[in-house]
PDB file of N, CA and C in Angstrom:
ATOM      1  N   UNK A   1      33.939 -46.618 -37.702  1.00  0.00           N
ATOM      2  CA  UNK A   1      32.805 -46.121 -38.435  1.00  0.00           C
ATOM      3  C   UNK A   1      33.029 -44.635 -38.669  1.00  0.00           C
ATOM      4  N   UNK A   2      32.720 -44.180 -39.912  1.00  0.00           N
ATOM      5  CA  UNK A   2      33.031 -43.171 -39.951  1.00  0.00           C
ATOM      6  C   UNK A   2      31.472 -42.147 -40.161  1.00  0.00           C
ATOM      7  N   UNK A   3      31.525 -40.761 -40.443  1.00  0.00           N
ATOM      8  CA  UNK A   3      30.804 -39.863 -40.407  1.00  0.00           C
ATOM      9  C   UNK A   3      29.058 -40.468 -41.243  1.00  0.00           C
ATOM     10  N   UNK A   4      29.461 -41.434 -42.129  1.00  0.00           N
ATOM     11  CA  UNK A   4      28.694 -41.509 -43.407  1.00  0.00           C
ATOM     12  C   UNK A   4      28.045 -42.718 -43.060  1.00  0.00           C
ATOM     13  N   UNK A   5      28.479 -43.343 -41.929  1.00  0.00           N
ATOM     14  CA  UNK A   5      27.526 -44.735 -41.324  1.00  0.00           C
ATOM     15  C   UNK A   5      28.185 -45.980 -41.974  1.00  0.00           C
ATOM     16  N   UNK A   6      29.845 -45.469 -42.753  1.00  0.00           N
ATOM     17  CA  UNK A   6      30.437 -46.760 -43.209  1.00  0.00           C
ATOM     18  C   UNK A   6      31.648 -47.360 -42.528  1.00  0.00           C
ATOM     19  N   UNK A   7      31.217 -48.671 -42.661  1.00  0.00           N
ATOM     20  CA  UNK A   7      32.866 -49.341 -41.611  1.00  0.00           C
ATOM     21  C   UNK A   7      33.431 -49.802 -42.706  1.00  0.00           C
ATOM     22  N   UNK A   8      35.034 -49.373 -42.255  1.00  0.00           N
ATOM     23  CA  UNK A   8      35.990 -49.815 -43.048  1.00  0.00           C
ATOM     24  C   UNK A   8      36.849 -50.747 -42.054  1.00  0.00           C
ATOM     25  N   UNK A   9      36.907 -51.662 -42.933  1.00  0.00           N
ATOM     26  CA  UNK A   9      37.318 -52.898 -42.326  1.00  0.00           C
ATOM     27  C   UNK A   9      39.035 -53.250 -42.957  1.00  0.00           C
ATOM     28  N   UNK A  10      39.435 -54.001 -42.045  1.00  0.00           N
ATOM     29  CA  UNK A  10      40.960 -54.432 -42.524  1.00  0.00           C
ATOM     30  C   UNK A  10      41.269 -54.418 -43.947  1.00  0.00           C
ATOM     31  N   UNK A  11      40.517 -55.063 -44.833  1.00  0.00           N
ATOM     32  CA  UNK A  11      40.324 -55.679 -46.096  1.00  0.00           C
ATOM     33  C   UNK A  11      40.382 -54.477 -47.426  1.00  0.00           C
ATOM     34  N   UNK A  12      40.174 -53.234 -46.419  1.00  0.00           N
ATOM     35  CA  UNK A  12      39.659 -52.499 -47.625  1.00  0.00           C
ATOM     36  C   UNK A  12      38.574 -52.017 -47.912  1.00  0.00           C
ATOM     37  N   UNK A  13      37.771 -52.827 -47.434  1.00  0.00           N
ATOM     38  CA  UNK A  13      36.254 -52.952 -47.772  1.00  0.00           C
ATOM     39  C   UNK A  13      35.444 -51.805 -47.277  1.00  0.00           C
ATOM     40  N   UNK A  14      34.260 -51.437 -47.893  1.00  0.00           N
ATOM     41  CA  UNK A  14      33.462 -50.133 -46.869  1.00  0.00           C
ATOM     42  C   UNK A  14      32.111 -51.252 -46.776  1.00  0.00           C
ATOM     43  N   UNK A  15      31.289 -51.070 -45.678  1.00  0.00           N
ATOM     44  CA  UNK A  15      29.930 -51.524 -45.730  1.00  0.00           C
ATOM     45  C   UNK A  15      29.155 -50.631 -44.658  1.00  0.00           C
ATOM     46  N   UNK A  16      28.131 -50.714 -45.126  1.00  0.00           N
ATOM     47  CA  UNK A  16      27.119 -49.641 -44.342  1.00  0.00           C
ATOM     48  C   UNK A  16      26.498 -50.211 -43.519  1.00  0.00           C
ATOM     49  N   UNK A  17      26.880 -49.628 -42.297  1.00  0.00           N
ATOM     50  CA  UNK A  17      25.935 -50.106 -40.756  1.00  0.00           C
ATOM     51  C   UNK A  17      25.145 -49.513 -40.760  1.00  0.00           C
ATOM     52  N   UNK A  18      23.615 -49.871 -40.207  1.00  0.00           N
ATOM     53  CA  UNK A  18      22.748 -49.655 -40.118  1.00  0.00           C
ATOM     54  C   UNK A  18      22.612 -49.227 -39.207  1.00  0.00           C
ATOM     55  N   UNK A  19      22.440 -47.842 -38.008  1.00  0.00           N
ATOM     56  CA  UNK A  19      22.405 -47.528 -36.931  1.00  0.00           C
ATOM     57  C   UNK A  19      20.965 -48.248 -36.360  1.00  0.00           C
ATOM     58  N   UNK A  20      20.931 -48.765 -34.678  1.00  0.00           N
ATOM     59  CA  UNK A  20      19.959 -49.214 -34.066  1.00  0.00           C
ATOM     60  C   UNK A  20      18.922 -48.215 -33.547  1.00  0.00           C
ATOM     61  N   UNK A  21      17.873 -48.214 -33.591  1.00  0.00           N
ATOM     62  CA  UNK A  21      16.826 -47.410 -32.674  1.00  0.00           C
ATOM     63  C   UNK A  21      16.365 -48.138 -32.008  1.00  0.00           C
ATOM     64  N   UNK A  22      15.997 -47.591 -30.853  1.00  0.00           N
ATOM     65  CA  UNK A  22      14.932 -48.009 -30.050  1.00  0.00           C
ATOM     66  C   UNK A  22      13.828 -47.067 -29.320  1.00  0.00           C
ATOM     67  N   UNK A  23      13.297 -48.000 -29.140  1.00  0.00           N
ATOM     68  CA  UNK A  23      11.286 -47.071 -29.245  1.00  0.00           C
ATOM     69  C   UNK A  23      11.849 -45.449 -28.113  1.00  0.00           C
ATOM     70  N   UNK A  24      12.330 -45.526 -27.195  1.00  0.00           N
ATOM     71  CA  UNK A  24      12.954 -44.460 -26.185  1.00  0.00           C
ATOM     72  C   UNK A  24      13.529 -43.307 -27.026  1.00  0.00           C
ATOM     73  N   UNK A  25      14.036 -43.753 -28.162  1.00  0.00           N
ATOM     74  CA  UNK A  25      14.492 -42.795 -29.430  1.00  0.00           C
ATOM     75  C   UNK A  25      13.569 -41.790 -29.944  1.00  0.00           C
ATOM     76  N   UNK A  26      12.269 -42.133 -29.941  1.00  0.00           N
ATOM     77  CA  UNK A  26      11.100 -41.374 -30.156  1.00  0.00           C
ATOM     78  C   UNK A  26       9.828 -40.508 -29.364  1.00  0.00           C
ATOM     79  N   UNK A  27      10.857 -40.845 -28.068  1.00  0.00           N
ATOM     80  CA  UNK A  27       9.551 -40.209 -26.987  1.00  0.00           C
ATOM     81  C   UNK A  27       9.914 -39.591 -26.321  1.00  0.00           C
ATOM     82  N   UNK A  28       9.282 -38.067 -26.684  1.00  0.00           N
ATOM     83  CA  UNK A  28       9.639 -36.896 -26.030  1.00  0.00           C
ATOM     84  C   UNK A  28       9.332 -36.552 -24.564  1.00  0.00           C
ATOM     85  N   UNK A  29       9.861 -35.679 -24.113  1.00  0.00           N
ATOM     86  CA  UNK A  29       9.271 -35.192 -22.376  1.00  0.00           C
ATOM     87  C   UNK A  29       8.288 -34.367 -22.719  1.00  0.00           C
ATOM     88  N   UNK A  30       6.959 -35.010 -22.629  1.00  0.00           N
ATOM     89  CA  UNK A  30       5.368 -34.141 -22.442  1.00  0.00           C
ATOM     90  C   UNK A  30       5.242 -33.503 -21.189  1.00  0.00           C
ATOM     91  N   UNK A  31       5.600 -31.830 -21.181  1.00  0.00           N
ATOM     92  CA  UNK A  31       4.869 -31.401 -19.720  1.00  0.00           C
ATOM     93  C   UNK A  31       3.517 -31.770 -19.502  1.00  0.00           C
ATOM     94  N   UNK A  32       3.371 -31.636 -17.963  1.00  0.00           N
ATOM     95  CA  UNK A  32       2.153 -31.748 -17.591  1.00  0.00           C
ATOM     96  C   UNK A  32       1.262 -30.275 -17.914  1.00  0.00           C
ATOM     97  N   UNK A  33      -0.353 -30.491 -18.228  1.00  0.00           N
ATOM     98  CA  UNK A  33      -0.634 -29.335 -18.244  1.00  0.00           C
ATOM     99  C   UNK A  33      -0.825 -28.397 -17.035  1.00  0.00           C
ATOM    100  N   UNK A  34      -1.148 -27.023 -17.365  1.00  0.00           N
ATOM    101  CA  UNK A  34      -1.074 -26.719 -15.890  1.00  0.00           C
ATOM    102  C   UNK A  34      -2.689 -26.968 -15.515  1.00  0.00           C
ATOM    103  N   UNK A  35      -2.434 -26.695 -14.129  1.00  0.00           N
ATOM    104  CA  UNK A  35      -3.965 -27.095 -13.360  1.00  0.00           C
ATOM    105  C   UNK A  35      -5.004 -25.463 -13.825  1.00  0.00           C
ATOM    106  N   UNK A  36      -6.480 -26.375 -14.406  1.00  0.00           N
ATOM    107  CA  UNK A  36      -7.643 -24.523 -14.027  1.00  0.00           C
ATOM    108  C   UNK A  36      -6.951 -23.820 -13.539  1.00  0.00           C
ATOM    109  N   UNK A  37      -6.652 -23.945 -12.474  1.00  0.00           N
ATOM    110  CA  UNK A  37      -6.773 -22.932 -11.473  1.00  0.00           C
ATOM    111  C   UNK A  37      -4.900 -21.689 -11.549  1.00  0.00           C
ATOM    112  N   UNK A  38      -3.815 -22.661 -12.118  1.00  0.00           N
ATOM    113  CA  UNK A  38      -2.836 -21.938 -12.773  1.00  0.00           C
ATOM    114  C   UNK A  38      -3.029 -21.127 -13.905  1.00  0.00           C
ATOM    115  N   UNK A  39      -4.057 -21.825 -14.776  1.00  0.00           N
ATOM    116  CA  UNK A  39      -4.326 -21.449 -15.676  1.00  0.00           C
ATOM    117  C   UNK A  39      -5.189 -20.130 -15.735  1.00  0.00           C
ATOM    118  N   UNK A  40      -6.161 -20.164 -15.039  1.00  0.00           N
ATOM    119  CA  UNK A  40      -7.149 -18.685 -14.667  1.00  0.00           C
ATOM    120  C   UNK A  40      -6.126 -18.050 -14.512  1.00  0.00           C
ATOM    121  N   UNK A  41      -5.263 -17.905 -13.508  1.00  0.00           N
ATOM    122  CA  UNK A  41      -4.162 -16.667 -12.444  1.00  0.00           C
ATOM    123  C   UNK A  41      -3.550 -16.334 -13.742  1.00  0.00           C
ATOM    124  N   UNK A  42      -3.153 -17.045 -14.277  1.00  0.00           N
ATOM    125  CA  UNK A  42      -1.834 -16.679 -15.349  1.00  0.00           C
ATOM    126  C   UNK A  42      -2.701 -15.825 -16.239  1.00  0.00           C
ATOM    127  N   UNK A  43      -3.834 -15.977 -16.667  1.00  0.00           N
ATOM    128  CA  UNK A  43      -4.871 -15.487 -17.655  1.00  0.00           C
ATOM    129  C   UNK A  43      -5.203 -13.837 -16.955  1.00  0.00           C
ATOM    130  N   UNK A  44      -5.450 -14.242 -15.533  1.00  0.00           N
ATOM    131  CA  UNK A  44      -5.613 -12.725 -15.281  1.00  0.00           C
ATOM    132  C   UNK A  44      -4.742 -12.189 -14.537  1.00  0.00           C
ATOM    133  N   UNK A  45      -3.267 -12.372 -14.642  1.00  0.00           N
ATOM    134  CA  UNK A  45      -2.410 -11.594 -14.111  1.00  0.00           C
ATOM    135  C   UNK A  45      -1.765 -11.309 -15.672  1.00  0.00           C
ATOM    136  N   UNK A  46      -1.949 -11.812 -16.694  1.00  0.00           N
ATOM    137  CA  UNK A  46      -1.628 -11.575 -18.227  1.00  0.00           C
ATOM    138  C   UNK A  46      -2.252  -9.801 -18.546  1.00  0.00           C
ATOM    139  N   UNK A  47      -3.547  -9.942 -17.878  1.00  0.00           N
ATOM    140  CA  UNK A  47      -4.580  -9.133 -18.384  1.00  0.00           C
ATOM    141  C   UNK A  47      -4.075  -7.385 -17.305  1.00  0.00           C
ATOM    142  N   UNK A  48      -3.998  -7.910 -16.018  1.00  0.00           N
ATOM    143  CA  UNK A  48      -3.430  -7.006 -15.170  1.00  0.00           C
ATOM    144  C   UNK A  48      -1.886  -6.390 -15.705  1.00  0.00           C
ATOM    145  N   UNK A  49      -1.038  -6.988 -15.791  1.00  0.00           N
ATOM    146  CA  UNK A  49      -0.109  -6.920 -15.835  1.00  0.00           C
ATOM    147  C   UNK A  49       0.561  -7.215 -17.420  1.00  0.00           C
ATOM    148  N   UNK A  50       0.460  -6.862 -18.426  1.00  0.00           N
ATOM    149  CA  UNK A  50       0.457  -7.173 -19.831  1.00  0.00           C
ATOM    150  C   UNK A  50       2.425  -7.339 -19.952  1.00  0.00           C
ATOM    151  N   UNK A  51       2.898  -6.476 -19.201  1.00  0.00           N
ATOM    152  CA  UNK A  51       4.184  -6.416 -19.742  1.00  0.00           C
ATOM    153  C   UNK A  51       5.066  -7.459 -18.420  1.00  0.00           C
ATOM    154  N   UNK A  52       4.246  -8.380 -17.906  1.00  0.00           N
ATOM    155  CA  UNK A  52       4.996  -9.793 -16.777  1.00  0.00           C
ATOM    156  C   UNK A  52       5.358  -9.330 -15.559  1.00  0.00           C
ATOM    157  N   UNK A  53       5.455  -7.523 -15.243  1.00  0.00           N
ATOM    158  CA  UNK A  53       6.277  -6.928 -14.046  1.00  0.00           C
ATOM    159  C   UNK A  53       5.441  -5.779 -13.595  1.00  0.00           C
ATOM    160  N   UNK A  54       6.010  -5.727 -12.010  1.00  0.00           N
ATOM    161  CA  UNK A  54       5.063  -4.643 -11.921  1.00  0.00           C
ATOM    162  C   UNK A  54       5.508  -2.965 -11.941  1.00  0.00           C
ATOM    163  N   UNK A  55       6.992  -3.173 -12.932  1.00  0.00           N
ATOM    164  CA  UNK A  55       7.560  -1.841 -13.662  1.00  0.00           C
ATOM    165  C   UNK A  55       6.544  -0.962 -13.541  1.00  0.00           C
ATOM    166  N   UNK A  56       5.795  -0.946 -14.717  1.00  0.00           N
ATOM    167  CA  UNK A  56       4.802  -0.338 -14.562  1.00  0.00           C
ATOM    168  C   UNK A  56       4.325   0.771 -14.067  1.00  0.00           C
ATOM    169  N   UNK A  57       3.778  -0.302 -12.839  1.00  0.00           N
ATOM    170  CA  UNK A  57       3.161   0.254 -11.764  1.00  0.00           C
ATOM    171  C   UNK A  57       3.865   0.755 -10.822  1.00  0.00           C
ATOM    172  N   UNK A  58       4.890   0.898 -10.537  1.00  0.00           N
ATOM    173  CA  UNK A  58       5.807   0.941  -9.208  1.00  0.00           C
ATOM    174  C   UNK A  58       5.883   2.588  -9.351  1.00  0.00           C
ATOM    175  N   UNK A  59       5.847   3.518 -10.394  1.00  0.00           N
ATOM    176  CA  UNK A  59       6.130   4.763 -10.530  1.00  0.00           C
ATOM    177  C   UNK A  59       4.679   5.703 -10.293  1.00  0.00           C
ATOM    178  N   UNK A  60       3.344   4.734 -10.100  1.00  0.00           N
ATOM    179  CA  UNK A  60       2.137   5.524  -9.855  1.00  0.00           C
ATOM    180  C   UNK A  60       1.505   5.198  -8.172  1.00  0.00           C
ATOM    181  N   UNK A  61       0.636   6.155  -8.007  1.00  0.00           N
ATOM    182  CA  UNK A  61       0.359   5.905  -6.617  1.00  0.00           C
ATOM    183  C   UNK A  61      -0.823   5.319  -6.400  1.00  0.00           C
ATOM    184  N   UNK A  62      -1.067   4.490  -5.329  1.00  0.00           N
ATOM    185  CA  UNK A  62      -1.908   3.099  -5.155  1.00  0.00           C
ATOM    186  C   UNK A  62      -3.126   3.331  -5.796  1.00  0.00           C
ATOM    187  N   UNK A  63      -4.025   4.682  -5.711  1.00  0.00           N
ATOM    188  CA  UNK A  63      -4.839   4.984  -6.501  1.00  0.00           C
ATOM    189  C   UNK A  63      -4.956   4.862  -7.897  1.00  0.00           C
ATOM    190  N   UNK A  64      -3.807   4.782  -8.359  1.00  0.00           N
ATOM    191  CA  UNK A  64      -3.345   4.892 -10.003  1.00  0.00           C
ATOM    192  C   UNK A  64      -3.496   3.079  -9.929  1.00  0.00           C
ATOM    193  N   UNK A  65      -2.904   2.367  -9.421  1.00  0.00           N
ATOM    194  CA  UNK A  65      -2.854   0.964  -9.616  1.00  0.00           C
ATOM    195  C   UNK A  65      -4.422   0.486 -10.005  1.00  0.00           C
ATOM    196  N   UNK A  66      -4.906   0.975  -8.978  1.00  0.00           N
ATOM    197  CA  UNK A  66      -6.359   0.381  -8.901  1.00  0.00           C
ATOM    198  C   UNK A  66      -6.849   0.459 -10.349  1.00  0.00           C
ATOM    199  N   UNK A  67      -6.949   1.650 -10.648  1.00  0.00           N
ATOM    200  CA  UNK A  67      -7.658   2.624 -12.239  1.00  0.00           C
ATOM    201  C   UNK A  67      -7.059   1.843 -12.919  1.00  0.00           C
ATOM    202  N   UNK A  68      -5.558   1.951 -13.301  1.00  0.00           N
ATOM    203  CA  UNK A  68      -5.142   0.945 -14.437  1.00  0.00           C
ATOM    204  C   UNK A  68      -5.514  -0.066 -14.529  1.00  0.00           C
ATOM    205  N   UNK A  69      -5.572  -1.134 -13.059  1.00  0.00           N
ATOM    206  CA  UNK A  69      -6.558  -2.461 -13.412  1.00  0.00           C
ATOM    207  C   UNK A  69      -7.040  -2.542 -13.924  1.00  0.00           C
ATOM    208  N   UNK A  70      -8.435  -1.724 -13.000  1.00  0.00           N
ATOM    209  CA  UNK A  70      -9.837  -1.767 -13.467  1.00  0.00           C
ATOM    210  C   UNK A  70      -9.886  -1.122 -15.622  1.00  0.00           C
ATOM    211  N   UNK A  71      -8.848  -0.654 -15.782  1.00  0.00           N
ATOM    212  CA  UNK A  71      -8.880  -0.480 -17.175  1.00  0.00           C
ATOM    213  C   UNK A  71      -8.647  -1.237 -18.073  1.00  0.00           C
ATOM    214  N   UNK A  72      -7.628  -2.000 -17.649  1.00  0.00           N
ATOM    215  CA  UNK A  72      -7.512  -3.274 -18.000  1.00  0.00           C
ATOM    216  C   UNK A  72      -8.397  -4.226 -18.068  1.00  0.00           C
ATOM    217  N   UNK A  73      -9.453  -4.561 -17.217  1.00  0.00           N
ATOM    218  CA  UNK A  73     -10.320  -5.804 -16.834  1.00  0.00           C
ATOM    219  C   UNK A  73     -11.413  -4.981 -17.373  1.00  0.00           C
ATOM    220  N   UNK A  74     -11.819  -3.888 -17.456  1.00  0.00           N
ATOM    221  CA  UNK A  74     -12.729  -3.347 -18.063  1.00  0.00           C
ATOM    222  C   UNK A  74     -12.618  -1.847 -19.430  1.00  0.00           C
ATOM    223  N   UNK A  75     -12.292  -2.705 -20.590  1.00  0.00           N
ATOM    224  CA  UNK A  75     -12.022  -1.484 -21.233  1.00  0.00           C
ATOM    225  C   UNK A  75     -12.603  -0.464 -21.705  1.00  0.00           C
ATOM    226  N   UNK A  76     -14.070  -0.662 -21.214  1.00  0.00           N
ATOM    227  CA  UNK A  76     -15.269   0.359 -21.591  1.00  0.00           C
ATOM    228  C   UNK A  76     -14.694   1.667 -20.828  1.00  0.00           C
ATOM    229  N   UNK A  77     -13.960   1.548 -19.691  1.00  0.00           N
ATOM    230  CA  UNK A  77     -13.972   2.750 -19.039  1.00  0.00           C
ATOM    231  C   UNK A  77     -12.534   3.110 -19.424  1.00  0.00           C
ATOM    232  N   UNK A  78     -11.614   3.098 -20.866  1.00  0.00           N
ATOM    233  CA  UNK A  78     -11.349   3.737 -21.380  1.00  0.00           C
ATOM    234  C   UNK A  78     -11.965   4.571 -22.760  1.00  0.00           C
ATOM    235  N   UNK A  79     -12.699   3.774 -23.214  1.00  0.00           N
ATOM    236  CA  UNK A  79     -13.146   4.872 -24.622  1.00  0.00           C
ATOM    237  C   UNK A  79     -14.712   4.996 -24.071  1.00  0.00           C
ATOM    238  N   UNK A  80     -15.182   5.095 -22.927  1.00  0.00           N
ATOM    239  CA  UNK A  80     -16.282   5.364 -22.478  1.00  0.00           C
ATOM    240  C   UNK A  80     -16.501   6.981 -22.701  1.00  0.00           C
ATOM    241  N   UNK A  81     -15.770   7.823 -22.367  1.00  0.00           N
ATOM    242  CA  UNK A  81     -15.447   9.562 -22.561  1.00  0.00           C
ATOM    243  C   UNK A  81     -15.838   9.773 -23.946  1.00  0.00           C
ATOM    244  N   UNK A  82     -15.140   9.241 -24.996  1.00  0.00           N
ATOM    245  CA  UNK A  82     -15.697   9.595 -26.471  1.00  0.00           C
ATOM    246  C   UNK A  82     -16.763   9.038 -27.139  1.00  0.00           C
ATOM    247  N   UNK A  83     -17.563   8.504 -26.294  1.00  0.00           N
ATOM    248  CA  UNK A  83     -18.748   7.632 -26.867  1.00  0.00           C
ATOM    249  C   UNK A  83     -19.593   8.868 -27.008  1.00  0.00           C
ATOM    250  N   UNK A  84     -20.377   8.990 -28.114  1.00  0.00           N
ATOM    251  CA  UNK A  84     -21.382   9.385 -28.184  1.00  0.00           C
ATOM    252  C   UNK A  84     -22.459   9.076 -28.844  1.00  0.00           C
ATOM    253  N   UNK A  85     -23.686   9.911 -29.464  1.00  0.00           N
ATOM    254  CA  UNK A  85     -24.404   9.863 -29.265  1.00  0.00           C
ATOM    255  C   UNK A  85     -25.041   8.639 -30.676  1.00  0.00           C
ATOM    256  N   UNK A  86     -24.154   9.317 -32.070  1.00  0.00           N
ATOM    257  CA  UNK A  86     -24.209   8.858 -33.056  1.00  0.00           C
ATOM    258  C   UNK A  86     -23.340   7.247 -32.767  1.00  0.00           C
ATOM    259  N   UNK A  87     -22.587   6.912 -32.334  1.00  0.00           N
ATOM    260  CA  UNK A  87     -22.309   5.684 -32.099  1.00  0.00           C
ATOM    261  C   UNK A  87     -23.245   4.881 -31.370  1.00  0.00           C
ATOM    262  N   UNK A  88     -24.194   5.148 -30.445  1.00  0.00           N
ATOM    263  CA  UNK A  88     -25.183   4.626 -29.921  1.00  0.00           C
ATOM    264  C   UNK A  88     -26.194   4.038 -31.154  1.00  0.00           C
ATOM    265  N   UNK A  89     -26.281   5.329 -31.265  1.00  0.00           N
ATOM    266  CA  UNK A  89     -27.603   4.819 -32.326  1.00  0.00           C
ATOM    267  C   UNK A  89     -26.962   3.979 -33.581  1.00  0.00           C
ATOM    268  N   UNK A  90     -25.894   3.710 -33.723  1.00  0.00           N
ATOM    269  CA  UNK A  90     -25.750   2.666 -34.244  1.00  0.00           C
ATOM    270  C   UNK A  90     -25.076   1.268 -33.985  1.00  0.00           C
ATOM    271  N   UNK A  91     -24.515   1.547 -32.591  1.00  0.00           N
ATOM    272  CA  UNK A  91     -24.988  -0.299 -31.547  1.00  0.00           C
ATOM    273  C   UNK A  91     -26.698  -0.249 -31.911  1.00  0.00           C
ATOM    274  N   UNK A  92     -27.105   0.560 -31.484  1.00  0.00           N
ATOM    275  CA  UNK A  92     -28.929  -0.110 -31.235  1.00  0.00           C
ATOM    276  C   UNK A  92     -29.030  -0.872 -32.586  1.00  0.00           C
ATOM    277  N   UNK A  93     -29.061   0.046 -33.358  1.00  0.00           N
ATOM    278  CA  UNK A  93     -29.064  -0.530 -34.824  1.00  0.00           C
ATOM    279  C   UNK A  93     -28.627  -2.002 -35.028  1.00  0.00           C
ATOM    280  N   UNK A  94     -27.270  -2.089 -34.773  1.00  0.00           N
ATOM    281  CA  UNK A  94     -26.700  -3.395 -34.796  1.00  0.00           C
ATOM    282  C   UNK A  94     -27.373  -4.132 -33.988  1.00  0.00           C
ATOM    283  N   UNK A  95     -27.646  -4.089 -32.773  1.00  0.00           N
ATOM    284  CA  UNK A  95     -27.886  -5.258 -31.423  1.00  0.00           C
ATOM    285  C   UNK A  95     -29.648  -5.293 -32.368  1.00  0.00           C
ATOM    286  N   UNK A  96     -30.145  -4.721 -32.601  1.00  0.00           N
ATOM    287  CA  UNK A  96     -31.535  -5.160 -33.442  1.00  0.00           C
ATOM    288  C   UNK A  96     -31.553  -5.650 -34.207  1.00  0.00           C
ATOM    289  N   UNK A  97     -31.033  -5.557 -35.535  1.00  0.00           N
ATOM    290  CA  UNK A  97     -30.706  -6.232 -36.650  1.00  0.00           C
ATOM    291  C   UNK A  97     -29.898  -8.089 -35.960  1.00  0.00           C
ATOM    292  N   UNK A  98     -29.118  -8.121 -34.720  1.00  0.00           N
ATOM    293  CA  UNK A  98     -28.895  -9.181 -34.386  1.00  0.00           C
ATOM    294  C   UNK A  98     -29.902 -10.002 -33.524  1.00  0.00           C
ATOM    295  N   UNK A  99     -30.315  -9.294 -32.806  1.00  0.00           N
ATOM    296  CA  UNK A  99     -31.351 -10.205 -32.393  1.00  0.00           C
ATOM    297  C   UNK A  99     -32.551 -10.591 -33.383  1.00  0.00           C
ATOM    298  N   UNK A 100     -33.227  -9.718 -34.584  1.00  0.00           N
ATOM    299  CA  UNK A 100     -34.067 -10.398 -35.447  1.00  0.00           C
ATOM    300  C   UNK A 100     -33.232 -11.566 -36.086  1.00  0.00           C
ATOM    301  N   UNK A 101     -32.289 -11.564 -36.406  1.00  0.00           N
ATOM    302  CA  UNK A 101     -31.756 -12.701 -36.860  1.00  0.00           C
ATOM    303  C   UNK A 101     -31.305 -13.940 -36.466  1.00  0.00           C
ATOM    304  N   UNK A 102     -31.211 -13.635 -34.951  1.00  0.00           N
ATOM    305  CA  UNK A 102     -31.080 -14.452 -34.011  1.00  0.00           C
ATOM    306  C   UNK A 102     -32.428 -15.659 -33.174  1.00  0.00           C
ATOM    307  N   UNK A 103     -33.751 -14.641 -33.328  1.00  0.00           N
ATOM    308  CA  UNK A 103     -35.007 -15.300 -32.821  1.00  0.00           C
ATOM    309  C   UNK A 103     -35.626 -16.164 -34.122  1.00  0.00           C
ATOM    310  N   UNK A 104     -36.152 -17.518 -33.976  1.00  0.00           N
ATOM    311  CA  UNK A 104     -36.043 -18.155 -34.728  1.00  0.00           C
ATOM    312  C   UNK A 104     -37.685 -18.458 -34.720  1.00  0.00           C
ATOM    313  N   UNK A 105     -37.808 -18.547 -36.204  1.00  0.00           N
ATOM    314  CA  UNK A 105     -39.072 -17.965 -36.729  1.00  0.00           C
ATOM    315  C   UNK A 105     -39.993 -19.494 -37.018  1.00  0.00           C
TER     316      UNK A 105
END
């Protein structure tokens, strides 16, 4: 049989074999999913740790670890410093305009 799925036979002749499948031909290896609970850790060591290592961190001192976390898991307490006053008053603005639209009449 050659490349093209044809047998050449004594005679001369070419005829086309039909290659066989079977159902095993079509069924892939499905991982399992991972469990909640892999799934949370991985979610918040993603969030801690953005770049997979703790590179990072290894060059700041334990105090520094903590802060970067917590900056991470909470990003208000990075652009918390430039908030002011005129941005307030227009969350309020917004969070009002959403809740009238939100309470149902």
């Amino acid at each position: 049989m050659n490349s093209l799925g044809l047998d050449a036979s004594s005679t001369g002749e070419s005829r086309r074999v039909e290659p066989t499948l079977r159902p095993d031909d079509f069924i892939s290896a499905i991982p399992d999913p991972p469990s909640p609970w892999k799934e949370l850790m991985g979610s918040f060591k993603h969030s801690i740790f953005p770049y997979g290592s703790f590179s990072a961190f290894k060059k700041q001192p334990v105090s520094g670890h903590f802060l970067s976390a917590m900056k991470r898991l909470f990003p208000i307490l990075v652009w918390l410093r430039s908030y002011d006053l005129k941005l307030f008053k227009r969350d309020i603005l917004a969070g009002l305009t959403l809740a009238s639209l939100s309470i149902p009449q």
